[in-house]
Protein backbone atom coordinates (compact mmCIF):
# COMPACT_ATOMS: atom_id res chain seq x y z
CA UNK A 1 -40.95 83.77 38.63
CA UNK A 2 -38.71 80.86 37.31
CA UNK A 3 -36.94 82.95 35.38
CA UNK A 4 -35.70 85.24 38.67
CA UNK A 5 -35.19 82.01 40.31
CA UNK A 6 -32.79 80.88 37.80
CA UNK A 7 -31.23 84.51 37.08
CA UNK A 8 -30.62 84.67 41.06
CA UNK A 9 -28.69 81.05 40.63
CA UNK A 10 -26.90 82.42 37.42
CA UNK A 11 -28.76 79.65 35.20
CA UNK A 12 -29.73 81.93 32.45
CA UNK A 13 -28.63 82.40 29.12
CA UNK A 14 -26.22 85.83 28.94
CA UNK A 15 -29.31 87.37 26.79
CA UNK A 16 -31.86 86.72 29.26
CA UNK A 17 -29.80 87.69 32.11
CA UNK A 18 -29.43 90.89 30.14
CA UNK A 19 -33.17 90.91 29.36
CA UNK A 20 -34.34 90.71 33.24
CA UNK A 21 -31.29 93.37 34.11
CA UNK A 22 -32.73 95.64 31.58
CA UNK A 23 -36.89 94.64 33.32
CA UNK A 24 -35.98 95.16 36.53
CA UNK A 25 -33.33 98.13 36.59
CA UNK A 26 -30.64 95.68 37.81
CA UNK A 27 -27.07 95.79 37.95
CA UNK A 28 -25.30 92.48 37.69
CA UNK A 29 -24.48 92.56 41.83
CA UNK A 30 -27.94 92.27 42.44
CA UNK A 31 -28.73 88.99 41.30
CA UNK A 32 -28.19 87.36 44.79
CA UNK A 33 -30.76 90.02 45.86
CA UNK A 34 -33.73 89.64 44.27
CA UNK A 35 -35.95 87.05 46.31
CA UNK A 36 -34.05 87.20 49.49
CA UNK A 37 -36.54 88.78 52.63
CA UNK A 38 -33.60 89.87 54.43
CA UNK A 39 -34.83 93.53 55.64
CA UNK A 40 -31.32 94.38 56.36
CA UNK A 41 -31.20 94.83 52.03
């Protein structure tokens, strides 16, 4: 969970942003997405 929290702030290291892009099917766009509840997403 920390590690989403600090990909969505863009506080990871380039190979672990790669590494949860790669987990979660991401493209780099979506990192503002991932814990928002906004149902409009």
């Amino acid at each position: 969970m920390e590690a989403l929290m600090r990909y969505e702030q863009n506080r990871l290291p380039r190979s672990m942003r790669l590494w949860v892009e790669q987990l979660l099917e991401l493209s780099p766009q979506d990192s503002h997405q991932l814990l928002s509840h906004d149902p409009d997403y």
